[in-house]
N, C-alpha and C. Protein backbone atom coordinates (compact mmCIF):
# COMPACT_ATOMS: atom_id res chain seq x y z
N UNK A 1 9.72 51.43 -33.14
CA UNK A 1 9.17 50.12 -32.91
C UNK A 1 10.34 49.18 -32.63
N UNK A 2 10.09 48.21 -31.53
CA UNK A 2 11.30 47.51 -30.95
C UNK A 2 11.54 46.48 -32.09
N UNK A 3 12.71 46.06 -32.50
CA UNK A 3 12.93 44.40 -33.16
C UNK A 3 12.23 43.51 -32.43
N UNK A 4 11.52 42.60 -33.21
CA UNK A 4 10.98 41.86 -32.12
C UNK A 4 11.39 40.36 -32.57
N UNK A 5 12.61 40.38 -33.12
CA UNK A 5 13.30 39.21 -33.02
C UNK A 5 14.51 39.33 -31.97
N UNK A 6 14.50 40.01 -31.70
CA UNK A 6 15.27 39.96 -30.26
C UNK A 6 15.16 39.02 -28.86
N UNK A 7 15.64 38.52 -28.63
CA UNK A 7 15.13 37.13 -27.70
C UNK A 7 16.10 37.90 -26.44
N UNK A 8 14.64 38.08 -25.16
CA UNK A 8 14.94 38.73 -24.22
C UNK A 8 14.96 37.08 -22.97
N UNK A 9 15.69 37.06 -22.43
CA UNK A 9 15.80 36.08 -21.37
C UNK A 9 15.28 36.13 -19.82
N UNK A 10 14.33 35.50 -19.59
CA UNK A 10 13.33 35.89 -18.47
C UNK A 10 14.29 35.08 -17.63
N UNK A 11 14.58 35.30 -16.27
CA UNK A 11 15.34 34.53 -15.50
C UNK A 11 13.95 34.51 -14.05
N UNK A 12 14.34 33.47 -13.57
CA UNK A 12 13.48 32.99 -12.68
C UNK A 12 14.20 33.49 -10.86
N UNK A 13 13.91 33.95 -9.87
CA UNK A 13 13.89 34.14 -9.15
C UNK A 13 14.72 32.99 -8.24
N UNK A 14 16.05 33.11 -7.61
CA UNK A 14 16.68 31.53 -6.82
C UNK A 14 15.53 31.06 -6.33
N UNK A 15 14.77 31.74 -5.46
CA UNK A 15 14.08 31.28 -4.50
C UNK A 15 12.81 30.15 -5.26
N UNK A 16 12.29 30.83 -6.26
CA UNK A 16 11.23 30.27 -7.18
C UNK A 16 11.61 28.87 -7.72
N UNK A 17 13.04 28.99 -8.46
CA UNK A 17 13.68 27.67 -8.92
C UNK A 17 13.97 27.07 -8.30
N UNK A 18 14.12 27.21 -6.62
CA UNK A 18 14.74 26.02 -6.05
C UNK A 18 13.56 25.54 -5.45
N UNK A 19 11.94 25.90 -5.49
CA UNK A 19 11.10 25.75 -4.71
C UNK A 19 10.15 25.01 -6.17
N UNK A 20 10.85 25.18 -7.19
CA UNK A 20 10.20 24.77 -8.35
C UNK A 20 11.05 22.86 -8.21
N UNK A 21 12.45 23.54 -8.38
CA UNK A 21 13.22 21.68 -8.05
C UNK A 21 12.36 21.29 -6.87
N UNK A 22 13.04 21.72 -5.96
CA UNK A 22 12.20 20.44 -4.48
C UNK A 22 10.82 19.62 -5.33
N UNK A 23 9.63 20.52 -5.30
CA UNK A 23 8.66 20.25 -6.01
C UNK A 23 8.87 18.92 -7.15
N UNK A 24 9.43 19.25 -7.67
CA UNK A 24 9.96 18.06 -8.91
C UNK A 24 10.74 16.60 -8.22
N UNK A 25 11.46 17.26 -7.32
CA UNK A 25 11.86 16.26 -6.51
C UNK A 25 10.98 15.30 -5.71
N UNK A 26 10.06 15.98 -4.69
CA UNK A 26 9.00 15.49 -4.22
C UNK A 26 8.07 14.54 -5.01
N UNK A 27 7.72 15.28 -5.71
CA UNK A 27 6.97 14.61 -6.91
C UNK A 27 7.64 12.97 -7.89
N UNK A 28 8.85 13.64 -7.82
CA UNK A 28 9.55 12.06 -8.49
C UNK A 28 9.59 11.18 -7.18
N UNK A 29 9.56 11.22 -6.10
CA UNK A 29 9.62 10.42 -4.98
C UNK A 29 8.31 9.85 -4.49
N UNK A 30 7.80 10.66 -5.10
CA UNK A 30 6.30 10.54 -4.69
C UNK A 30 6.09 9.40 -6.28
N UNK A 31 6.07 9.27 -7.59
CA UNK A 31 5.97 8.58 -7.94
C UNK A 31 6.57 7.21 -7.70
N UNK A 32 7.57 7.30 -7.57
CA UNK A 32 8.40 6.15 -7.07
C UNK A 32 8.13 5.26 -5.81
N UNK A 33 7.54 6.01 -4.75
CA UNK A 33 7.22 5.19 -3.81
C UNK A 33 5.74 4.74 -4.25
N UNK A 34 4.81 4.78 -5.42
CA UNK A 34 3.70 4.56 -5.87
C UNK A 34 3.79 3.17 -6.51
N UNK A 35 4.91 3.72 -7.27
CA UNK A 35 5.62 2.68 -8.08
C UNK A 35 5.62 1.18 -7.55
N UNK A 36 6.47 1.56 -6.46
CA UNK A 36 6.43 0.06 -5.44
C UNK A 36 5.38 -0.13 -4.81
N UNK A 37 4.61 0.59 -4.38
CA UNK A 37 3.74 0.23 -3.68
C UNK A 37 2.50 -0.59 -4.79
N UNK A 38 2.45 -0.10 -5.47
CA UNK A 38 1.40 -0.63 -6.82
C UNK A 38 2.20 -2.46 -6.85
N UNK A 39 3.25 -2.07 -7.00
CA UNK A 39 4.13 -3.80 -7.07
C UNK A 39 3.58 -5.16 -5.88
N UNK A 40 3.91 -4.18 -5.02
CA UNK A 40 3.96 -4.71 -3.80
C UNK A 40 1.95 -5.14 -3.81
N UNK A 41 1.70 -4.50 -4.17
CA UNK A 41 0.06 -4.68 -4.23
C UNK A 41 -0.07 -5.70 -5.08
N UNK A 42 -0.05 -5.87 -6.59
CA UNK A 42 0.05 -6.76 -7.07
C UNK A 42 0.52 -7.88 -6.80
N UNK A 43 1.40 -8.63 -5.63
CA UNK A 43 2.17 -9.51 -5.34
C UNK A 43 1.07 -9.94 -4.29
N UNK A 44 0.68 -8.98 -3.28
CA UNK A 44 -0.34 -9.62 -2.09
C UNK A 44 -1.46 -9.67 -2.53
N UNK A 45 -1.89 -9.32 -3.80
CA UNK A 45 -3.44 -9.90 -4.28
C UNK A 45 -3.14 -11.47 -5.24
N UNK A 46 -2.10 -11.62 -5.65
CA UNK A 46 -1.76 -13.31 -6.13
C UNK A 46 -1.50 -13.75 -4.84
N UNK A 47 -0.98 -13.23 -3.73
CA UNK A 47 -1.24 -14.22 -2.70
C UNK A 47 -2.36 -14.77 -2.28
N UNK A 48 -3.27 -13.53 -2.21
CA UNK A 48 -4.63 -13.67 -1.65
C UNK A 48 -5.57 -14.73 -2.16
N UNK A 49 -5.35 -14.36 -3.78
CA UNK A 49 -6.33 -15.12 -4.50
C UNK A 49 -5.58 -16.75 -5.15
N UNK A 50 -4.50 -17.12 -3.98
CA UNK A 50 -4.20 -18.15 -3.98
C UNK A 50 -4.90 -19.51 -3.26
N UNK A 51 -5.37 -20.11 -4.02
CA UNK A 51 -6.95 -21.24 -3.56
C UNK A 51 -5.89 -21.82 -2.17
N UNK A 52 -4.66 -22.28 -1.96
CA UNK A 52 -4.05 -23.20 -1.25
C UNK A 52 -4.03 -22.72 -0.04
N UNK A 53 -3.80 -20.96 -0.38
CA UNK A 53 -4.08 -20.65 1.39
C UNK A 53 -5.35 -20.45 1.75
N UNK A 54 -5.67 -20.80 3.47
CA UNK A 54 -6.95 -20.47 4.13
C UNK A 54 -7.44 -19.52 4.15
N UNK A 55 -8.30 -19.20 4.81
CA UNK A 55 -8.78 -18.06 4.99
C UNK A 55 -8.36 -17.64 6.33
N UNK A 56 -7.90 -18.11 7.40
CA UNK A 56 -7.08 -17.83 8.75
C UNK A 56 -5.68 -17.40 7.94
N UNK A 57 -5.05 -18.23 6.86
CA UNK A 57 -3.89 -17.64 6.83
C UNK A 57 -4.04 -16.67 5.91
N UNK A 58 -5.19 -16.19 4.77
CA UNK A 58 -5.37 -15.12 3.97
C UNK A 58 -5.38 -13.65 4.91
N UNK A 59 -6.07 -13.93 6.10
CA UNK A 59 -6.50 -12.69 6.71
C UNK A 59 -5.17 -12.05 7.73
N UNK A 60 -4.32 -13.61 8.12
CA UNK A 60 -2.96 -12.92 8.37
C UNK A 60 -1.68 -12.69 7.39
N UNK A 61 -2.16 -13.06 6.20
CA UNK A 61 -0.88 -12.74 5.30
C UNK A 61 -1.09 -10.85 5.24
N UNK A 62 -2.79 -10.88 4.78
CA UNK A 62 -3.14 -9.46 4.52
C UNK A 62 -2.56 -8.36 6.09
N UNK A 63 -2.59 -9.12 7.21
CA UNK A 63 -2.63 -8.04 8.40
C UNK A 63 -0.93 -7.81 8.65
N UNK A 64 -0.47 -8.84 7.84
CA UNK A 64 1.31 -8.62 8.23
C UNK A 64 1.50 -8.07 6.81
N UNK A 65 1.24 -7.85 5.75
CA UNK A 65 1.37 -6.71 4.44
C UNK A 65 1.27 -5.77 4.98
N UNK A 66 0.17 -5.34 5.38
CA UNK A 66 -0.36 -4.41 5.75
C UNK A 66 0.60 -3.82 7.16
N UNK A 67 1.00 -3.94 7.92
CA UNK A 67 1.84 -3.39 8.91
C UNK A 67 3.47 -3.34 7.72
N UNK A 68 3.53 -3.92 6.98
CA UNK A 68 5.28 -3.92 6.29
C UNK A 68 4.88 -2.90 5.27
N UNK A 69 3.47 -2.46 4.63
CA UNK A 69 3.42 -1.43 3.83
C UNK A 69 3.25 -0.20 4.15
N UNK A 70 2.50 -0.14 5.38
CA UNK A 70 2.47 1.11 5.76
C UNK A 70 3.09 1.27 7.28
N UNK A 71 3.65 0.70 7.65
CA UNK A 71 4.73 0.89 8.97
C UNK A 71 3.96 0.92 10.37
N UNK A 72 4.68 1.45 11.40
CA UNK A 72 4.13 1.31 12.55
C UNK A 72 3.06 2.38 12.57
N UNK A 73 3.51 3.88 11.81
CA UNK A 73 2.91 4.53 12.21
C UNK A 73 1.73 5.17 11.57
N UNK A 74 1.44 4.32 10.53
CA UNK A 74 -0.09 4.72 9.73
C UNK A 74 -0.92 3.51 10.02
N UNK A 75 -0.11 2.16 10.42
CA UNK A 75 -0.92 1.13 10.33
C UNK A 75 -2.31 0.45 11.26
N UNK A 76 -2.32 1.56 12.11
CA UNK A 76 -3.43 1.83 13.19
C UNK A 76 -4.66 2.07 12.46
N UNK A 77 -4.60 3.03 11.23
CA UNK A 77 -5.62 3.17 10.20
C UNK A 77 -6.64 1.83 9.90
N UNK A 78 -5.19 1.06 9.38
CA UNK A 78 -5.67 0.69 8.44
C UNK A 78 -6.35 -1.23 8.83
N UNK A 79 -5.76 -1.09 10.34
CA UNK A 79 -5.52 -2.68 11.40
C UNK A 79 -6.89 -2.73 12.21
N UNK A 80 -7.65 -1.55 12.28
CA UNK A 80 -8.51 -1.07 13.47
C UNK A 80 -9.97 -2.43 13.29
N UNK A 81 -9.96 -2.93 12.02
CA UNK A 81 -10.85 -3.97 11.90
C UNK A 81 -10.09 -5.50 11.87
N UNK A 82 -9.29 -5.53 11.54
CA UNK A 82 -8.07 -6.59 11.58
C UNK A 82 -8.40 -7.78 13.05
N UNK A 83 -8.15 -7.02 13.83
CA UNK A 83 -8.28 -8.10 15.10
C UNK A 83 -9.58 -8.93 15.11
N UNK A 84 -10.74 -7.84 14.97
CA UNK A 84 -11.74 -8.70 15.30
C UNK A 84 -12.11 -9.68 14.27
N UNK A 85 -11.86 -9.22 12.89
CA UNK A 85 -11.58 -10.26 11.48
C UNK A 85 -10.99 -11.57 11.59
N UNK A 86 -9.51 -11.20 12.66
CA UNK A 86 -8.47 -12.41 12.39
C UNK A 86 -9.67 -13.46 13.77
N UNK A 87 -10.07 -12.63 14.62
CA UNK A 87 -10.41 -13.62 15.69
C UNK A 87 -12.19 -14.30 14.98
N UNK A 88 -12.61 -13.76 14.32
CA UNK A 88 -13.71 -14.37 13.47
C UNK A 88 -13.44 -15.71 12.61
N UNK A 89 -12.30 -15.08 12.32
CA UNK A 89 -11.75 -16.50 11.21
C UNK A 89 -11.20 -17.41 11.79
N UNK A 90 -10.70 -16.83 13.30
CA UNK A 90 -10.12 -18.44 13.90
C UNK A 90 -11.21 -18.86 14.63
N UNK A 91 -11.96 -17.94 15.04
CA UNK A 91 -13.24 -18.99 15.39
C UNK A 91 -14.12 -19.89 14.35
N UNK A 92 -14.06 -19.51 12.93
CA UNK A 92 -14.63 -20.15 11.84
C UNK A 92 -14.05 -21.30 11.45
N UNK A 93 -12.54 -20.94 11.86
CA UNK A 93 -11.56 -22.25 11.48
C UNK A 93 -11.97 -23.36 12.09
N UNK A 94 -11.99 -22.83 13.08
CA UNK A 94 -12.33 -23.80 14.13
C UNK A 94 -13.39 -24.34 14.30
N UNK A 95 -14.38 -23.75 14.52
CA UNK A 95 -15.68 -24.43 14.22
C UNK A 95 -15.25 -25.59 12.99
N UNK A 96 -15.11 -25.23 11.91
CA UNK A 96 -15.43 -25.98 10.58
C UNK A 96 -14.39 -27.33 10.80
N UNK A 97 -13.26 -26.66 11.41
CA UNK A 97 -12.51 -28.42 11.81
C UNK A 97 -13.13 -28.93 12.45
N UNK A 98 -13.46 -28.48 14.27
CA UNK A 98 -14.63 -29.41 14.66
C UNK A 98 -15.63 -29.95 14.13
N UNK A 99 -16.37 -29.35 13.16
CA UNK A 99 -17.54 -29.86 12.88
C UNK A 99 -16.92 -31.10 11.69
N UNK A 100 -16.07 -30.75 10.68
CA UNK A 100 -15.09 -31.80 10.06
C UNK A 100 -14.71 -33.21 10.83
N UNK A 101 -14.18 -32.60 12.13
CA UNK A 101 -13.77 -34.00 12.87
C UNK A 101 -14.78 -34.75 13.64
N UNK A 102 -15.76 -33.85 13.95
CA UNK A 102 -17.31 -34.45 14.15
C UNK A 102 -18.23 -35.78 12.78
N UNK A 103 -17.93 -34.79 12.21
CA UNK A 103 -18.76 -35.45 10.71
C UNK A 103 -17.52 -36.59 10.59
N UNK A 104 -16.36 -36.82 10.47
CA UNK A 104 -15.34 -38.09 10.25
C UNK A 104 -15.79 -39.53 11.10
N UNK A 105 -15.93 -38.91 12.44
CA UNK A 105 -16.11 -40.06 13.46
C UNK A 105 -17.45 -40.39 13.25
């Protein structure tokens, strides 16, 4: 019968451990860019839900975040309603000043 306090040492395969690091690596990068991005989120929702800005300038603070968070090349996703939004709100703007500078005179 073997001792079985004998402490046998399992060694891991290069290939396995270095595919085990990357992994760990990935993964810490992958938290980290979460990290900021969660920040960065938090910062453009106190913008948003700031009473002083409009709603013309709410919908372009959000459409220029939005191209600086996710770059040129995801931001097609995420912009594809954006235009017709921003041009809704400047037509709303507008209306409501006219009708403002209507109702003054």
């Amino acid at each position: 019968m073997p001792n079985s306090s004998i402490a046998t040492s399992v060694t891991m395969p290069p290939d396995r451990e270095a595919l085990g690091l990357m992994t760990n690596l990935k993964l810490d990068r992958f938290k980290l860019r979460k990290q900021k991005f969660d920040e960065e989120y938090t910062e453009i929702m106190k913008k948003n839900n700031d009473a002083t800005l409009s709603l013309l300038g709410k919908v372009q603070m959000l459409k220029h975040n939005i191209v600086r968070l996710f770059g040129e090349a995801s931001k097609e996703r995420y912009l594809k309603n954006f235009d017709e939004l921003l041009a809704l709100t400047q037509a709303n703007t507008l209306t409501s000043n006219d009708l403002l500078e209507n109702f003054r005179q």
